[in-house]
Protein backbone atom coordinates (compact mmCIF):
# COMPACT_ATOMS: atom_id res chain seq x y z
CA UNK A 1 0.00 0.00 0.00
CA UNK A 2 0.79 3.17 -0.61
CA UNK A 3 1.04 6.48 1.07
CA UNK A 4 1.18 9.83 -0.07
CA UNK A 5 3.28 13.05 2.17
CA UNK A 6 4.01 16.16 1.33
CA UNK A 7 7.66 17.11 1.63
CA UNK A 8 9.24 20.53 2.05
CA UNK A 9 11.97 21.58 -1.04
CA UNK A 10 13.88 24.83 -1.20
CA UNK A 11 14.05 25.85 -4.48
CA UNK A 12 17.74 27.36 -4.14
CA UNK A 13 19.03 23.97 -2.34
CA UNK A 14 22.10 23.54 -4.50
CA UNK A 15 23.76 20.35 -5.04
CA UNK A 16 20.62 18.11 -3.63
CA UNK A 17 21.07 14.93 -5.53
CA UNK A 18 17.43 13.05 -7.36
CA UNK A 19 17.82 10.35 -4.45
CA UNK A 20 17.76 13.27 -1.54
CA UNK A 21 14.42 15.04 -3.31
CA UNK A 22 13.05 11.74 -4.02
CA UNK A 23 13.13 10.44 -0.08
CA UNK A 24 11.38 13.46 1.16
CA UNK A 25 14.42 15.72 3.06
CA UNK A 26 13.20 18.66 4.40
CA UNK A 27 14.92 22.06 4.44
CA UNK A 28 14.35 25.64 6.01
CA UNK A 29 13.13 27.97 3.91
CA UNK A 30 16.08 29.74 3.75
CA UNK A 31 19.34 27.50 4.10
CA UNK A 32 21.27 31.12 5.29
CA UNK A 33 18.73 31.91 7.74
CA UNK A 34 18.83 28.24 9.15
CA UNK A 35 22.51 28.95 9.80
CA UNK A 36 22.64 31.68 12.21
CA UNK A 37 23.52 31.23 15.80
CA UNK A 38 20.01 31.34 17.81
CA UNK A 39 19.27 34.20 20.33
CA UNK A 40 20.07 34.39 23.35
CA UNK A 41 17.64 32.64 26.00
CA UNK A 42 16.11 36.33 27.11
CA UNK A 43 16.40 37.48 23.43
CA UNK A 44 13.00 37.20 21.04
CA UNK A 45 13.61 35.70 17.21
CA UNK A 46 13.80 38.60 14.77
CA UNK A 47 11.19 37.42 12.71
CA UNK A 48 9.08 38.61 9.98
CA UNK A 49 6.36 36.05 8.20
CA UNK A 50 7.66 34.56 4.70
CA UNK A 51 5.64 32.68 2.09
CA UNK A 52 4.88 28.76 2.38
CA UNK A 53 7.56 26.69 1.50
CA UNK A 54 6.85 24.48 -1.59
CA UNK A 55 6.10 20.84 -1.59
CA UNK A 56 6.64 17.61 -3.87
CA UNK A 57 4.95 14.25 -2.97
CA UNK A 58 6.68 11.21 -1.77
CA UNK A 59 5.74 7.54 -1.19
CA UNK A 60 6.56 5.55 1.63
CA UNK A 61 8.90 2.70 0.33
CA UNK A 62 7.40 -1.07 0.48
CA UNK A 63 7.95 -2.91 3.77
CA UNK A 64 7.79 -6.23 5.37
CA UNK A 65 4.69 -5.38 7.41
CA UNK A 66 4.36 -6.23 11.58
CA UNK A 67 1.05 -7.64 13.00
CA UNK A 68 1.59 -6.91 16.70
CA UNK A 69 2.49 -4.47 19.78
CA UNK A 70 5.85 -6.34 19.87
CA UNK A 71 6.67 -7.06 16.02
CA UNK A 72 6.03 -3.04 16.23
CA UNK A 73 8.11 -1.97 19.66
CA UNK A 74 11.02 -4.59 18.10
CA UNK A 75 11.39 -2.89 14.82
CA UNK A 76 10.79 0.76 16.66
CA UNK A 77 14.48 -0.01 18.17
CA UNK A 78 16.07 -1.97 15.19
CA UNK A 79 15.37 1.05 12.76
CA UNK A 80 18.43 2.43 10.80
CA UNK A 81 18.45 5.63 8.36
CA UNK A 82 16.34 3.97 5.66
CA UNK A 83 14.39 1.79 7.39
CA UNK A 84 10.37 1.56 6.45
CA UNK A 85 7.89 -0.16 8.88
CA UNK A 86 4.52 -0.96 7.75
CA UNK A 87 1.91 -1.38 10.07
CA UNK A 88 -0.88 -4.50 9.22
CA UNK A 89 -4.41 -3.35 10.08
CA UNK A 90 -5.05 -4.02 13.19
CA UNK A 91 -4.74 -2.76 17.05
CA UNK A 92 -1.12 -2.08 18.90
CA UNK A 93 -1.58 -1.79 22.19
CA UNK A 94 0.67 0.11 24.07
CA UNK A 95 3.23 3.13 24.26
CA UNK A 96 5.30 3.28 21.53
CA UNK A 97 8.84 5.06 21.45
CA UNK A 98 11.37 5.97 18.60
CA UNK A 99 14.71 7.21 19.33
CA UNK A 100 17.08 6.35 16.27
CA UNK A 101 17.03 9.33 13.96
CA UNK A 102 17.03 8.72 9.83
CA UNK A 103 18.95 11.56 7.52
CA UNK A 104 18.38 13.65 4.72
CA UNK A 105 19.02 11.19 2.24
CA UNK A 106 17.57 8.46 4.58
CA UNK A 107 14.86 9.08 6.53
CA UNK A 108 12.92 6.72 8.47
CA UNK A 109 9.08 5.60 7.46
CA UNK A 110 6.25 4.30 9.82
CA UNK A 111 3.55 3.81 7.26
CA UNK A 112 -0.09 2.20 7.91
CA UNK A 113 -3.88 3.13 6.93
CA UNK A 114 -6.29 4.11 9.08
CA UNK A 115 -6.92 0.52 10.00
CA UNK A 116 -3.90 -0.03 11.70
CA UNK A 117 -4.67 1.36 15.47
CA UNK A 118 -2.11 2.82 17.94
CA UNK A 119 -4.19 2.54 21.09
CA UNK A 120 -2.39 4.25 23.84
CA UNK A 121 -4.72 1.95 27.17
CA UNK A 122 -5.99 5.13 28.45
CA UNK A 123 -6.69 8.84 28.69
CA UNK A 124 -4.82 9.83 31.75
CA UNK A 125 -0.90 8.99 31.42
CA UNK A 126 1.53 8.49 28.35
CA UNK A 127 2.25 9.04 24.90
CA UNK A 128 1.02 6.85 22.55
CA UNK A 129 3.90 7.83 19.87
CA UNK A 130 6.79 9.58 20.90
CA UNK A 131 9.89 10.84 18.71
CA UNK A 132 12.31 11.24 21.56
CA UNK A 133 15.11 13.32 19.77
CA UNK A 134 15.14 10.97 16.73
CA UNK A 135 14.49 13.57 13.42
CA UNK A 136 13.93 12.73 9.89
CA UNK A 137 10.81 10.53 10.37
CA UNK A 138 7.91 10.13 7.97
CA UNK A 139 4.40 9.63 9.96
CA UNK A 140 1.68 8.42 7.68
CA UNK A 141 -1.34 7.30 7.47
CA UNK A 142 -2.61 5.26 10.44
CA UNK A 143 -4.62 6.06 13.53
CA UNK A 144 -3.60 7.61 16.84
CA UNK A 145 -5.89 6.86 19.72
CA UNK A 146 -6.88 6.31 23.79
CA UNK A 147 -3.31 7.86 25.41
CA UNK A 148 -2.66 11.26 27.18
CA UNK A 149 -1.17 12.74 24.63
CA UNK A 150 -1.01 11.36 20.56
CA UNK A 151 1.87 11.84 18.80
CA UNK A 152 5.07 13.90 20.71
CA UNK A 153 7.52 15.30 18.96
CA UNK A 154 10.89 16.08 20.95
CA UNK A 155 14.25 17.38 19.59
CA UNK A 156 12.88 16.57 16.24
CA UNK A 157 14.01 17.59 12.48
CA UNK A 158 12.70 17.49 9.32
CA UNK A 159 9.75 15.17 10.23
CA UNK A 160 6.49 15.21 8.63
CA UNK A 161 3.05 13.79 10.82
CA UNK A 162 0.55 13.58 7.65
CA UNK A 163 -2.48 11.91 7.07
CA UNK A 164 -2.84 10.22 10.39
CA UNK A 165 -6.43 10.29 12.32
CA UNK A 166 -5.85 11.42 15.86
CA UNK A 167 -8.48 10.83 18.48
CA UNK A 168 -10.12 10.09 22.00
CA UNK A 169 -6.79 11.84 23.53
CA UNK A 170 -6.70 12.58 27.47
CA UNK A 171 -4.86 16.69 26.23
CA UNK A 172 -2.99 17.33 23.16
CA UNK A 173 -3.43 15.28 19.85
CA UNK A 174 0.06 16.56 18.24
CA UNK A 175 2.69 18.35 20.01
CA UNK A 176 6.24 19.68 18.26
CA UNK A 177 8.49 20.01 21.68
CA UNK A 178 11.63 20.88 22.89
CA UNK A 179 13.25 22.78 19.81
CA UNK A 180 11.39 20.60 17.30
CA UNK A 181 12.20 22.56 14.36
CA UNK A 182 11.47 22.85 10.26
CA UNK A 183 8.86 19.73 10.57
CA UNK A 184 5.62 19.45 8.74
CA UNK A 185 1.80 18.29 10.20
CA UNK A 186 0.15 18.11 7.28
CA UNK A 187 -3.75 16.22 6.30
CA UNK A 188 -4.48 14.90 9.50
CA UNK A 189 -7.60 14.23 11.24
CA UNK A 190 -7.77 15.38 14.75
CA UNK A 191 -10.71 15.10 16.97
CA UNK A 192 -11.99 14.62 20.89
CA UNK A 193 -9.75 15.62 22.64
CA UNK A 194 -9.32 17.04 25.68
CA UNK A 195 -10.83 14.08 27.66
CA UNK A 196 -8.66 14.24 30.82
CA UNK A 197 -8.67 18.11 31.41
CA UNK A 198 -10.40 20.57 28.95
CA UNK A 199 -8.16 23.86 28.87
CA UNK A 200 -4.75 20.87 27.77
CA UNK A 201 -7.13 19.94 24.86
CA UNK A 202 -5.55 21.51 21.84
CA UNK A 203 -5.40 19.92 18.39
CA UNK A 204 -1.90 20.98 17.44
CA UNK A 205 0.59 22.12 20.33
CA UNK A 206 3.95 23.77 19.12
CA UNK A 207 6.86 24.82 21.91
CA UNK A 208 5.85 24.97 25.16
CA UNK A 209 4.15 27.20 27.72
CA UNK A 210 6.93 29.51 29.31
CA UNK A 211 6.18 27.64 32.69
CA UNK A 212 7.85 24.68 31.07
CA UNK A 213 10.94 26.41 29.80
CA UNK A 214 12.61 25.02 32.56
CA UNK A 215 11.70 21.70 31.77
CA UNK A 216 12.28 21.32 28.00
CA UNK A 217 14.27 24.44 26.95
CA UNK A 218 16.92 24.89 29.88
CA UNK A 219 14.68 27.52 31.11
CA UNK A 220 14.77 29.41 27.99
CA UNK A 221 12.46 29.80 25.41
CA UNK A 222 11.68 26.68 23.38
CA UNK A 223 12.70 27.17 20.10
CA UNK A 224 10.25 25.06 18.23
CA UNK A 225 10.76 26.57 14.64
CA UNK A 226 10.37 26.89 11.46
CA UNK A 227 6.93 24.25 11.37
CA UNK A 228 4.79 23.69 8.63
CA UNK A 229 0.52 22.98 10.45
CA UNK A 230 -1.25 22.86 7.22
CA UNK A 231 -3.92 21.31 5.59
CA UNK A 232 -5.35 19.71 8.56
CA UNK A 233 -9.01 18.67 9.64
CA UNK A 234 -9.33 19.85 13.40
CA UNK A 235 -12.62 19.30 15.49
CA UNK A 236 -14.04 18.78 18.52
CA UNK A 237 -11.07 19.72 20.77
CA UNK A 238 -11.76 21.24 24.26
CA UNK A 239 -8.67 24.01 23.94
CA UNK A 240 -7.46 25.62 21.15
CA UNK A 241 -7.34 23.82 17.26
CA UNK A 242 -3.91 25.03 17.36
CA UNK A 243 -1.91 26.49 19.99
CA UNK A 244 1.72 28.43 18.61
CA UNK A 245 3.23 29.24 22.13
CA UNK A 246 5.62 32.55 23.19
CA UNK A 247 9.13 31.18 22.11
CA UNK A 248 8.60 30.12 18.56
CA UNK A 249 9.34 31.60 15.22
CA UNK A 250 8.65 31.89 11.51
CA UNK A 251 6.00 29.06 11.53
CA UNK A 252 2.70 28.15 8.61
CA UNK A 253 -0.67 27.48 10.09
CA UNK A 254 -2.31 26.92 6.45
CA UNK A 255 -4.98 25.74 4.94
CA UNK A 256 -6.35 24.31 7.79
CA UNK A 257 -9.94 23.58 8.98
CA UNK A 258 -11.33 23.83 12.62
CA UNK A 259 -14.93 23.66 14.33
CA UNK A 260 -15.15 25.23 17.68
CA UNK A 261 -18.20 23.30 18.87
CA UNK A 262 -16.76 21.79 21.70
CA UNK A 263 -14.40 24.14 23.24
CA UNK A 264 -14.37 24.90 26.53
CA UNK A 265 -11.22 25.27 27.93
CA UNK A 266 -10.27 27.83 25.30
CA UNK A 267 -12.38 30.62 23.18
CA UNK A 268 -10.52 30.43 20.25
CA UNK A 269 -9.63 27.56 17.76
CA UNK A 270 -5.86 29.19 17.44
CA UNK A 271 -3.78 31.43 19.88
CA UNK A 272 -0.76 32.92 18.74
CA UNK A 273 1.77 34.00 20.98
CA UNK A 274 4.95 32.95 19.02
CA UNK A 275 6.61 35.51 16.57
CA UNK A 276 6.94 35.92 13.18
CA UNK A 277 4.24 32.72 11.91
CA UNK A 278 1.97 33.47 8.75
CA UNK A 279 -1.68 32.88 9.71
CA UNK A 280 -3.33 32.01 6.05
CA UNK A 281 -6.15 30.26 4.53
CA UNK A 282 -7.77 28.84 7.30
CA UNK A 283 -11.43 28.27 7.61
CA UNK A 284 -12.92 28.31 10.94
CA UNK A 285 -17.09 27.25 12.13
CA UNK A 286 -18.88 28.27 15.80
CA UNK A 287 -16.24 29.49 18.60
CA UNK A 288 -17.23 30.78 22.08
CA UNK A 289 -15.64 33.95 21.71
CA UNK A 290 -13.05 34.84 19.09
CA UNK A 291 -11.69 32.91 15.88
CA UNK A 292 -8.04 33.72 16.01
CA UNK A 293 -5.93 35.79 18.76
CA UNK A 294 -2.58 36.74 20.10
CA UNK A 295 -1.84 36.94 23.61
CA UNK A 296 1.48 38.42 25.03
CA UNK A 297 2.72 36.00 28.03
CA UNK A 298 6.53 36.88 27.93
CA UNK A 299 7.71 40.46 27.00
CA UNK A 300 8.28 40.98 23.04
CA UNK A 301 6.49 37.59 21.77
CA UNK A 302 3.28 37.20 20.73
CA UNK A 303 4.64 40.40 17.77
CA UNK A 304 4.85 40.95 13.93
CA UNK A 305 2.52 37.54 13.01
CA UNK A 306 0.43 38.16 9.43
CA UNK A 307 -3.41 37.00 9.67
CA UNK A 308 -4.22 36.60 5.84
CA UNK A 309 -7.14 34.99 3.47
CA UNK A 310 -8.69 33.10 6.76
CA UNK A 311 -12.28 32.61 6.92
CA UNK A 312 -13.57 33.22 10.48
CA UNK A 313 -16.81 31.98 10.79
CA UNK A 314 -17.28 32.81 14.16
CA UNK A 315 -20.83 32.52 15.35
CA UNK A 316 -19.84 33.86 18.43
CA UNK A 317 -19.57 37.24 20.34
CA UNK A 318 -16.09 38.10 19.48
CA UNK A 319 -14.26 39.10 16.79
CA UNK A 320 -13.00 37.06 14.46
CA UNK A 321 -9.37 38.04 14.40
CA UNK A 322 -8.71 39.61 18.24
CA UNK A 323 -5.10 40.92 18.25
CA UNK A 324 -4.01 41.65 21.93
CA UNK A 325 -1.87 43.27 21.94
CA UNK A 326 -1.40 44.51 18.79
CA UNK A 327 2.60 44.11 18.37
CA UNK A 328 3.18 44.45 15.21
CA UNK A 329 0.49 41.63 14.28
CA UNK A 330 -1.65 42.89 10.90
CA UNK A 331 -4.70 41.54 9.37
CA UNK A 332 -4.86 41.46 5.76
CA UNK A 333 -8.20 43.35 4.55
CA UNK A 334 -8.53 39.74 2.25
CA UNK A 335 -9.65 37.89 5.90
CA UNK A 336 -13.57 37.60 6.82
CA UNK A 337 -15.17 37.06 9.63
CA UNK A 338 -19.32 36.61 9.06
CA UNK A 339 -21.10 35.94 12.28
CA UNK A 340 -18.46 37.54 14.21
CA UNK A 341 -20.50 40.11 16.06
CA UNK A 342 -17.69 42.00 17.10
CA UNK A 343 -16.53 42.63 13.24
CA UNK A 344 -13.08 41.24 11.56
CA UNK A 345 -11.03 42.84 13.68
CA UNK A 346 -10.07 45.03 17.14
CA UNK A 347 -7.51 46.66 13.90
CA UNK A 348 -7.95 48.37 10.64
CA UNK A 349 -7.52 45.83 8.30
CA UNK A 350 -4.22 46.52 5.62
């Protein structure tokens, strides 16, 4: 069987050979920018919002396929750059760890259809799929279920989540953690979650909540870059659809889709509060209050983030794009908001 991803490719990558493209590497938008020491742990990203990348499709490769929890754990720590695992239909059971990273040239697939279950054993503790510093991974195509959190990204590169179906999740479905940088999340399905505690519900989680920085980022800002959230399906979580947290820089949140029906730990379906992300073609139905905001939880994030082409259709008693504070954010005059009853916007759109 196959399964389709989409793949980031830099146009001005020089010297990338047909094999490299053809395995789906992914590269920053700008190779130059990628290069340049990071700020301090006190300093904000300089960032200003830059176009999508571009995309070219890839297959996963064929694989001997596994059948069970343990066929599946046992190849999880056999992988090598290059590997592909295939998952049978079926349910895994259990928590299910990778920590060997794949390459540029090489990366690593775990490839399955929505048939082929990982079923975590239970809302209130674990990850049902964790990266745990291992980058270069290719996600696609089976289903995420029945753990704490779904899938957890952390200290991972160049890794694309796409087409998976993410559900029945005690907080988070997807979180990119602990400087997970220049990965994509791309055509998923994400929905109920939320189902230990309602405000940890979110969709899509990127970086981490300032009270955490000690945790995950040496008590500095994590530095979860450079992601690609597009194209995804989002509905029926309890917080936000997707949450871009203070610390984070020059992100996408395209082309996405979210229903607000069930929030309430949140009263938005996406909170900005990173700098620098572009904030395009997303359609949005029913929120409690707002479609989109930014919040300002650490001096100088939550600044210069572009709101453009998004469809707010709010149904609510906010706005549909609520900038606070303003920062530097703008709202292209090509958003809409109908049955926002506060209007587009708390700006002049521009």
């Amino acid at each position: 069987m196959r399964f389709v991803l989409a793949v980031l490719v830099v146009a001005t990558l020089v010297g990338c050979s047909s094999a490299h493209r053809q395995s789906g590497g992914i590269t920053p938008s700008s190779s130059k920018g990628h290069h340049k020491p990071s700020p301090g742990p006190s300093e904000p990203a300089v960032a200003s919002p830059k176009a999508p990348p571009a995309f070219s499709d890839v297959t996963c490769p064929s694989a001997t396929a596994v059948h069970s929890a343990d066929e599946l754990s046992k190849a999880l720590a056999a992988v090598h750059p290059g590997a592909a695992i295939r998952l049978a239909d079926g349910i895994y059971a259990g928590k299910f760890v990778a920590a060997v990273s794949g390459t540029a040239a090489a990366p690593i697939f775990l490839c399955g259809g929505t048939g082929a279950v990982l079923d975590g054993g239970g809302t209130k503790a674990g990850y049902a799929l964790h990266l745990d510093h291992a980058s270069y991974w290719r996600l696609v195509g089976f289903t995420v279920r029945n753990a704490q959190k779904g899938v957890v990204l952390d200290a991972s590169q160049h890794s694309v989540v796409q087409g998976l179906t993410v559900s029945d999740i005690g907080d988070e479905a997807v979180h990119l953690r602990t400087a997970s940088s220049d990965n994509v999340v791309s055509g998923n399905t994400v929905h109920d979650t939320g189902k230990r505690r309602d405000k940890f519900g979110e969709g899509v989680y990127v970086g981490s909540a300032e009270s955490n920085w000690c945790k995950y980022s040496k008590c500095g800002p994590d530095r979860s870059d450079r992601n690609f959230v597009r194209a995804n399906h989002i509905t029926a979580t309890t917080a936000e659809s997707v949450d871009i947290k203070e610390g984070t820089s020059s992100g996408w949140l395209v082309d996405n889709t979210f229903d607000g029906s069930s929030l309430s730990g949140a009263d938005s379906w996406v909170d900005v509060k990173g700098n620098g992300w572009l904030i395009s073609g997303n359609t949005g139905h029913h929120s409690s209050l707002d479609g989109f905001q930014t919040h300002q939880v650490v001096a100088a994030w939550g600044a210069d983030n572009l709101f453009r082409a998004n469809t707010a259709n709010v149904d609510g008693p906010g706005y549909g794009i609520n900038l606070t504070p303003v920062a530097g954010n703008s709202v292209a005059c090509d958003n809409h908001a109908p049955g926002a009853a506060k209007g587009l916007s708390n700006v002049a759109c521009g």
